[in-house]
N, C-alpha and C. Protein backbone atom coordinates (compact mmCIF):
# COMPACT_ATOMS: atom_id res chain seq x y z
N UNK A 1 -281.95 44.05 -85.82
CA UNK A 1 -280.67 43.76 -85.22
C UNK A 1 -280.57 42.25 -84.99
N UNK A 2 -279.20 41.76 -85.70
CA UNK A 2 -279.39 39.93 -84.92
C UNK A 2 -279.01 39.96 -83.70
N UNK A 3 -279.69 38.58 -83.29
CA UNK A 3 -279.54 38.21 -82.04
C UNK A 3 -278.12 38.26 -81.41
N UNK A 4 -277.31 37.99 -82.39
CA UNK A 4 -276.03 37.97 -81.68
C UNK A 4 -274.98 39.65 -81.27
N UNK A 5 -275.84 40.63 -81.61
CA UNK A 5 -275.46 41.78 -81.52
C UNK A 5 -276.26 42.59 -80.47
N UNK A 6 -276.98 41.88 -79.31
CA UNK A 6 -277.24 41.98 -77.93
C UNK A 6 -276.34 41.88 -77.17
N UNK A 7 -275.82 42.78 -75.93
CA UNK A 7 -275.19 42.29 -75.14
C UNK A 7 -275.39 40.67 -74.33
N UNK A 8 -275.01 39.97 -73.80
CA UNK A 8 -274.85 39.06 -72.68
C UNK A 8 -276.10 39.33 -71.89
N UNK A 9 -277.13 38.48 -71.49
CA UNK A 9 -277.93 39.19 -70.17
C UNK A 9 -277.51 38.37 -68.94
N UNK A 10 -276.84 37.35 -69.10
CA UNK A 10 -276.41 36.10 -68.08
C UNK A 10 -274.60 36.18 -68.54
N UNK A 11 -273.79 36.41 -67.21
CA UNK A 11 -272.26 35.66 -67.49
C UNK A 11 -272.13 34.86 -66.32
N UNK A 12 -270.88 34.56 -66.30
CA UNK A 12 -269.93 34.16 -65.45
C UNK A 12 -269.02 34.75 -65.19
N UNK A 13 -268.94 34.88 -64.23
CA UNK A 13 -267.56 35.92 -63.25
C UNK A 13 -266.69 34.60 -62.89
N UNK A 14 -265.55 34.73 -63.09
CA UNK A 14 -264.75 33.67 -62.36
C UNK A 14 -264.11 33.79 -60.92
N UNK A 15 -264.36 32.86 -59.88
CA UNK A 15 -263.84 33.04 -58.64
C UNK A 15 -262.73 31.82 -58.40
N UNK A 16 -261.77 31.76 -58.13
CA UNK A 16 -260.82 30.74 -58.17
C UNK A 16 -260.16 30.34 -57.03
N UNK A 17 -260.12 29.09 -56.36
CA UNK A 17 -259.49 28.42 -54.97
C UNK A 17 -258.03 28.93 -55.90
N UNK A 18 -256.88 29.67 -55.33
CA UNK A 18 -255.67 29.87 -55.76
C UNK A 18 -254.82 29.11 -54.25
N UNK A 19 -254.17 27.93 -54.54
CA UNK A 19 -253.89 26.83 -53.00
C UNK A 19 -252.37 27.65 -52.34
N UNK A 20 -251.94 28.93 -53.82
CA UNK A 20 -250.60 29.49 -52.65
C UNK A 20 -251.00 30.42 -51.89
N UNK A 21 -252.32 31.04 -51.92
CA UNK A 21 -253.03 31.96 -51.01
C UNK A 21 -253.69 31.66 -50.17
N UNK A 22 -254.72 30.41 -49.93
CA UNK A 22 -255.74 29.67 -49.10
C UNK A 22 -256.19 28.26 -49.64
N UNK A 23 -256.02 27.56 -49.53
CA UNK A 23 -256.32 26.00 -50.06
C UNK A 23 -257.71 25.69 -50.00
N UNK A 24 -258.85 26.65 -49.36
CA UNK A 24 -259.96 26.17 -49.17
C UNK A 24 -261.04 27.26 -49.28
N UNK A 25 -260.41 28.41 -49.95
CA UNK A 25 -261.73 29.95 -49.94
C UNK A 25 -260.90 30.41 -51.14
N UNK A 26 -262.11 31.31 -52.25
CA UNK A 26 -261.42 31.94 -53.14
C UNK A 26 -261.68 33.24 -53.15
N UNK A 27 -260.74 33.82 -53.69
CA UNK A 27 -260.88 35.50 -53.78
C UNK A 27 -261.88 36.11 -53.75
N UNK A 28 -262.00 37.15 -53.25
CA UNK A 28 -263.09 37.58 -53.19
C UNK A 28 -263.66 37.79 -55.02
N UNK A 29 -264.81 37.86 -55.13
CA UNK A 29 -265.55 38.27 -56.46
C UNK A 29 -266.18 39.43 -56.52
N UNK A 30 -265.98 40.46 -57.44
CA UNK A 30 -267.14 41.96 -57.64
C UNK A 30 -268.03 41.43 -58.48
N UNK A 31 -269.13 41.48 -57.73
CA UNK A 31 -270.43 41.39 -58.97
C UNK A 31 -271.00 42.64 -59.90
N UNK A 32 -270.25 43.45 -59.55
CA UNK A 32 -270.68 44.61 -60.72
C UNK A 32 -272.03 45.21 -60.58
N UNK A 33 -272.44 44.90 -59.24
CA UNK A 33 -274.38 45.24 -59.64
C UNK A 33 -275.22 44.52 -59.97
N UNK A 34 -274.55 43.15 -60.50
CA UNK A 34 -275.58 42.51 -61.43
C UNK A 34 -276.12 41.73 -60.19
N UNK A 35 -277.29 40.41 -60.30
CA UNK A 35 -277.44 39.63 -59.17
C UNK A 35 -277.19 38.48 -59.68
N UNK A 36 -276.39 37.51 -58.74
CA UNK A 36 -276.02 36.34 -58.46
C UNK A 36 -277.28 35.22 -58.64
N UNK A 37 -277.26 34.47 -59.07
CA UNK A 37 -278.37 33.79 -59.60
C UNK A 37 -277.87 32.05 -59.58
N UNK A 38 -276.26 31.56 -59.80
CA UNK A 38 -276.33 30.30 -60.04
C UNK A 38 -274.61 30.34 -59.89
N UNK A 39 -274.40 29.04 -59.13
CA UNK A 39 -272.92 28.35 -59.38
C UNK A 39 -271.80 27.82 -60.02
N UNK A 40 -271.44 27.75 -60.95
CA UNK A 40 -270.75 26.76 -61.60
C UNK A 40 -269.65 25.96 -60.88
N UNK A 41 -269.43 24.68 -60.45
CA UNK A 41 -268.75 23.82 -60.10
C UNK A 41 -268.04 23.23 -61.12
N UNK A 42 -266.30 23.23 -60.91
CA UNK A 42 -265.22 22.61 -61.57
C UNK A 42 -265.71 20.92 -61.41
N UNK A 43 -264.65 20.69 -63.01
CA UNK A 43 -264.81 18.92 -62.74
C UNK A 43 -263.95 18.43 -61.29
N UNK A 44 -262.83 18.84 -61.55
CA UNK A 44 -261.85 18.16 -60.48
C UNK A 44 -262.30 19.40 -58.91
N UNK A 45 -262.77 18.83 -57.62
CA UNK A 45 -262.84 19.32 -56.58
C UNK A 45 -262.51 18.48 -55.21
N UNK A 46 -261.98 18.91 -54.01
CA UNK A 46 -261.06 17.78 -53.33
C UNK A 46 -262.50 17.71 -52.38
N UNK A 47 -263.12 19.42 -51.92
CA UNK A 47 -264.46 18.81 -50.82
C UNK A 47 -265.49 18.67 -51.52
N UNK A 48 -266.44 18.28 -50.75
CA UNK A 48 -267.57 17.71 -51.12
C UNK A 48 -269.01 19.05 -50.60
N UNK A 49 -268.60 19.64 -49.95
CA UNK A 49 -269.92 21.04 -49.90
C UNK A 49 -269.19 22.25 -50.11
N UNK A 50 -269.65 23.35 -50.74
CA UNK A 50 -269.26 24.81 -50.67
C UNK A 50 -270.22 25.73 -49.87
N UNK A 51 -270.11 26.64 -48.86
CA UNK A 51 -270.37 27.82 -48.08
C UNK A 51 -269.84 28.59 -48.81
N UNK A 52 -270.59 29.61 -47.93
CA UNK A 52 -270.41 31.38 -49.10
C UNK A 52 -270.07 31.88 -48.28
N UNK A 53 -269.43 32.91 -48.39
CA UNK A 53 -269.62 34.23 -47.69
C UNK A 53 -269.41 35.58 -48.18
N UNK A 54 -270.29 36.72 -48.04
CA UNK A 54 -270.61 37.50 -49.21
C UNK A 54 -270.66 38.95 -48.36
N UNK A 55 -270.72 40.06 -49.23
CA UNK A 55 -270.15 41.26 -48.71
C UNK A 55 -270.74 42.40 -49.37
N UNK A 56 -271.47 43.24 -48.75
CA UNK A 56 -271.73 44.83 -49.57
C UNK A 56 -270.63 45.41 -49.62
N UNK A 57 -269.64 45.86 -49.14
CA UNK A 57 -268.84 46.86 -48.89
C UNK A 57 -267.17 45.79 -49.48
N UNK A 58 -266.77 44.63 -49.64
CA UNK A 58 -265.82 44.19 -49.84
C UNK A 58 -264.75 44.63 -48.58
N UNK A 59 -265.09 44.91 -47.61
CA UNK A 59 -264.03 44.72 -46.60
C UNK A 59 -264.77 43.44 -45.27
N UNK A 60 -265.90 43.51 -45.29
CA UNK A 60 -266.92 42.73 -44.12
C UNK A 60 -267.33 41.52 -44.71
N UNK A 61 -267.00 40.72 -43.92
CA UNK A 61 -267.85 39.36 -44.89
C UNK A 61 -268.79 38.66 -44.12
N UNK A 62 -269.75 38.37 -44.24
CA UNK A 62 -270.85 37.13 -44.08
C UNK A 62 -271.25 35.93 -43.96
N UNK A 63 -271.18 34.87 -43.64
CA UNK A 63 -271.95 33.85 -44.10
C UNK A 63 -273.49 33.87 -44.93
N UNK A 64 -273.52 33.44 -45.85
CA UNK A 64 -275.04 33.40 -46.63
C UNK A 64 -275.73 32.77 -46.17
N UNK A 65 -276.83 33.01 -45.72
CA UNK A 65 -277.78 31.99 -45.27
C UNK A 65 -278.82 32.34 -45.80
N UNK A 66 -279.82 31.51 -45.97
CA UNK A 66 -281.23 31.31 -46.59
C UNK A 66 -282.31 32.23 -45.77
N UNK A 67 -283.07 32.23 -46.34
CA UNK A 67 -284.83 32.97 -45.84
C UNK A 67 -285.21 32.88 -44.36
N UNK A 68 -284.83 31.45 -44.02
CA UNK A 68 -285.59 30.96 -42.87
C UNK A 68 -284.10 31.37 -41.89
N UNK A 69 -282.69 31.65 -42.41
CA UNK A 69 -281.71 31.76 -41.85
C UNK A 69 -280.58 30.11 -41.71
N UNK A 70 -281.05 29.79 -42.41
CA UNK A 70 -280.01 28.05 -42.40
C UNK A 70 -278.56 28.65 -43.47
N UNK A 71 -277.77 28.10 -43.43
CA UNK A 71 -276.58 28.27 -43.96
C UNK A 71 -276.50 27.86 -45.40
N UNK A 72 -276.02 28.69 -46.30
CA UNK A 72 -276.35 28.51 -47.76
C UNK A 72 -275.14 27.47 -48.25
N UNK A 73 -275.50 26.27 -48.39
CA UNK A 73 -274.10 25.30 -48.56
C UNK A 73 -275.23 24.37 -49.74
N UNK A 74 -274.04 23.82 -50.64
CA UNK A 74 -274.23 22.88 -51.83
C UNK A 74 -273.33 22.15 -52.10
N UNK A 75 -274.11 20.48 -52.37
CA UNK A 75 -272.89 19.09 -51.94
C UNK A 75 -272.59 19.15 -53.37
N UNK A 76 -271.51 18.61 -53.98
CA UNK A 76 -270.33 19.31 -55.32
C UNK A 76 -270.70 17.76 -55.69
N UNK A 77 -271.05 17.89 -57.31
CA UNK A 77 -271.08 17.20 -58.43
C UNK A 77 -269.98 17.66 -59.56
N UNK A 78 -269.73 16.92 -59.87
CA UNK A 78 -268.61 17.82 -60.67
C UNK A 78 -269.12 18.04 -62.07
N UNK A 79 -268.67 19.25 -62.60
CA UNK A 79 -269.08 20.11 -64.19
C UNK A 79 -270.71 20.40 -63.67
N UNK A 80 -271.16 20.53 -62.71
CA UNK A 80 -272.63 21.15 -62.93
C UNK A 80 -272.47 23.10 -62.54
N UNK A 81 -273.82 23.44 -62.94
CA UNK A 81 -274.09 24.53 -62.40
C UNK A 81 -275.30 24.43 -61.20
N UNK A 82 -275.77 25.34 -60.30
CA UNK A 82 -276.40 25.10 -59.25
C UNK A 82 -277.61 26.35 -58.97
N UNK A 83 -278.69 26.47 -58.60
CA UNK A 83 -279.10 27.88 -58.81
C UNK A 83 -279.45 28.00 -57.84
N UNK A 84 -278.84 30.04 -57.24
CA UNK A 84 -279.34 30.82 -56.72
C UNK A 84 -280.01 31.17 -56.51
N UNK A 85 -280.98 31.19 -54.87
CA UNK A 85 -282.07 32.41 -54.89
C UNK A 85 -281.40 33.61 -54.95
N UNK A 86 -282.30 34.04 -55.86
CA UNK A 86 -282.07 35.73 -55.95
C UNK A 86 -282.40 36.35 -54.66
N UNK A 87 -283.67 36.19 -54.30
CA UNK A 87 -284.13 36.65 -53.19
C UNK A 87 -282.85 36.64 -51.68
N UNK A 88 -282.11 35.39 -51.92
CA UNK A 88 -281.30 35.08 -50.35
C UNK A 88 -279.65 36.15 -51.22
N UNK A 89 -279.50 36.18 -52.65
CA UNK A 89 -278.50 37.03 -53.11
C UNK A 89 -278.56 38.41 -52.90
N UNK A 90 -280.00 39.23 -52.67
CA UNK A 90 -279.91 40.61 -53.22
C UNK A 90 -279.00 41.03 -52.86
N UNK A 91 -278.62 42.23 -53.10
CA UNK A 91 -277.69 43.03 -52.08
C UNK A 91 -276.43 42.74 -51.99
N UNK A 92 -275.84 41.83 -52.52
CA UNK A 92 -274.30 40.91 -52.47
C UNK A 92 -273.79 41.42 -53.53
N UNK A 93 -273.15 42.06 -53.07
CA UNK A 93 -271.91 42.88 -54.22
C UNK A 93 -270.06 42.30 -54.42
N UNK A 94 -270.32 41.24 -53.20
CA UNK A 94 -269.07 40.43 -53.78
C UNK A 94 -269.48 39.17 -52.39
N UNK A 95 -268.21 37.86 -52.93
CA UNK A 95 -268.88 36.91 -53.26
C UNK A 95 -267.33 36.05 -52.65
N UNK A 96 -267.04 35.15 -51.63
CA UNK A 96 -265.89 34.08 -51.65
C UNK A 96 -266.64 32.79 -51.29
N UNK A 97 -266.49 31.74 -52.20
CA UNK A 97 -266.62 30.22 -52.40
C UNK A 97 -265.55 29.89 -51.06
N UNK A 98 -265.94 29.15 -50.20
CA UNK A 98 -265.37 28.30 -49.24
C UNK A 98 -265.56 26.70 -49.81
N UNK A 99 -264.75 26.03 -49.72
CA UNK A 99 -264.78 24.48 -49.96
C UNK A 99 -264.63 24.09 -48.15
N UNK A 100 -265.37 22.63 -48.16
CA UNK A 100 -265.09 21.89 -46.56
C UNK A 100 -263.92 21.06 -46.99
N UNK A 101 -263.09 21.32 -48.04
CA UNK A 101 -261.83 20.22 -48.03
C UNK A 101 -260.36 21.10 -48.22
N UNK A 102 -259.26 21.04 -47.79
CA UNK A 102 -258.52 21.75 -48.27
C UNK A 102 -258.34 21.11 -49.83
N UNK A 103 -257.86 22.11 -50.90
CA UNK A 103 -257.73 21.79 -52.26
C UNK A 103 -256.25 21.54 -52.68
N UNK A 104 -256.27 19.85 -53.33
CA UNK A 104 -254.81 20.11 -53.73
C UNK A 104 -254.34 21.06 -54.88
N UNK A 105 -255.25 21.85 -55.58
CA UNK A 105 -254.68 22.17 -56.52
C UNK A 105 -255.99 23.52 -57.02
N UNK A 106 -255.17 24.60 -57.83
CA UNK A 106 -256.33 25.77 -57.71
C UNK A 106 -257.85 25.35 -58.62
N UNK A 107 -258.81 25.78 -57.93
CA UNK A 107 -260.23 25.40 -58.56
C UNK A 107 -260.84 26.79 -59.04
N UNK A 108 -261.22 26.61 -59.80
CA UNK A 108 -261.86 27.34 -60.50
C UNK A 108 -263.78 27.12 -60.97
N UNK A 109 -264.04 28.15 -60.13
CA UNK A 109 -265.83 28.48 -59.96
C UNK A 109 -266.53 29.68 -61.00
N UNK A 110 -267.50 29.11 -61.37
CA UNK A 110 -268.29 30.22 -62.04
C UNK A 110 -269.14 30.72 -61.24
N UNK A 111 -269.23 32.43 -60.84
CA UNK A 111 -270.61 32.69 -60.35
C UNK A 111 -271.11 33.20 -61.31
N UNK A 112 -272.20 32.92 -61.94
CA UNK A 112 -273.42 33.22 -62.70
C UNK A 112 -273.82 33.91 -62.00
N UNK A 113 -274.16 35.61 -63.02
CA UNK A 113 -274.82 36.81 -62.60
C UNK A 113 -275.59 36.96 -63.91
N UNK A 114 -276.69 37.86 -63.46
CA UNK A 114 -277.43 38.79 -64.80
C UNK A 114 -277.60 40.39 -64.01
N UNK A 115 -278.19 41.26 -65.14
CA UNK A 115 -278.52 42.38 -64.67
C UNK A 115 -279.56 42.41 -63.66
N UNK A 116 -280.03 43.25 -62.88
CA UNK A 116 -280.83 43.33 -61.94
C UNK A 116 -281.97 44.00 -62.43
């Protein structure tokens, strides 16, 4: 079988700042099961750190925080990707990007998932 007739084991789910709904958090995201593993950051972004906040059930949300319990935040370079502990992801079945800036305009995030 060629290689290219494997499914995907890594995508991107898209999560998007939409500024006529909230200027500074994006929709919530379904991860499908898979686990969250890495970020993708837009070129154009107005703040400078993103917070998470993440959800088993899609009605309750969270703040993400790390192992030791510190707050899961990353200072924005623009066009990079960023990586996830799996370990601080398990269990996160959906997923909203907070920016610390309001956004003039809608942003668009990759969360990088694979199968579990």
């Amino acid at each position: 079988m060629p290689y290219d007739d494997y499914p995907p084991i890594v995508e991107a789910v898209a999560a998007t700042i939409d500024i006529s709904a909230d200027d500074d958090l994006t929709a919530a995201v379904y991860l499908h099961g898979a686990t969250w593993v890495a970020t993708q950051f837009p070129a154009a972004f107005t703040g400078t750190n993103v917070s998470y906040e993440v959800s088993t059930d899609g009605a309750n949300y969270f703040d993400l925080v790390d192992l030791a319990g510190d707050a899961v935040s990353q200072a924005h370079a623009a066009s990079v990707q960023y990586p996830i502990d799996p370990a601080v992801t398990a269990g996160v079945q959906y997923v909203k990007v907070a920016s610390d800036g309001s956004e003039g305009a809608d942003r668009l995030f990759g969360i990088v998932v694979r199968p579990v």
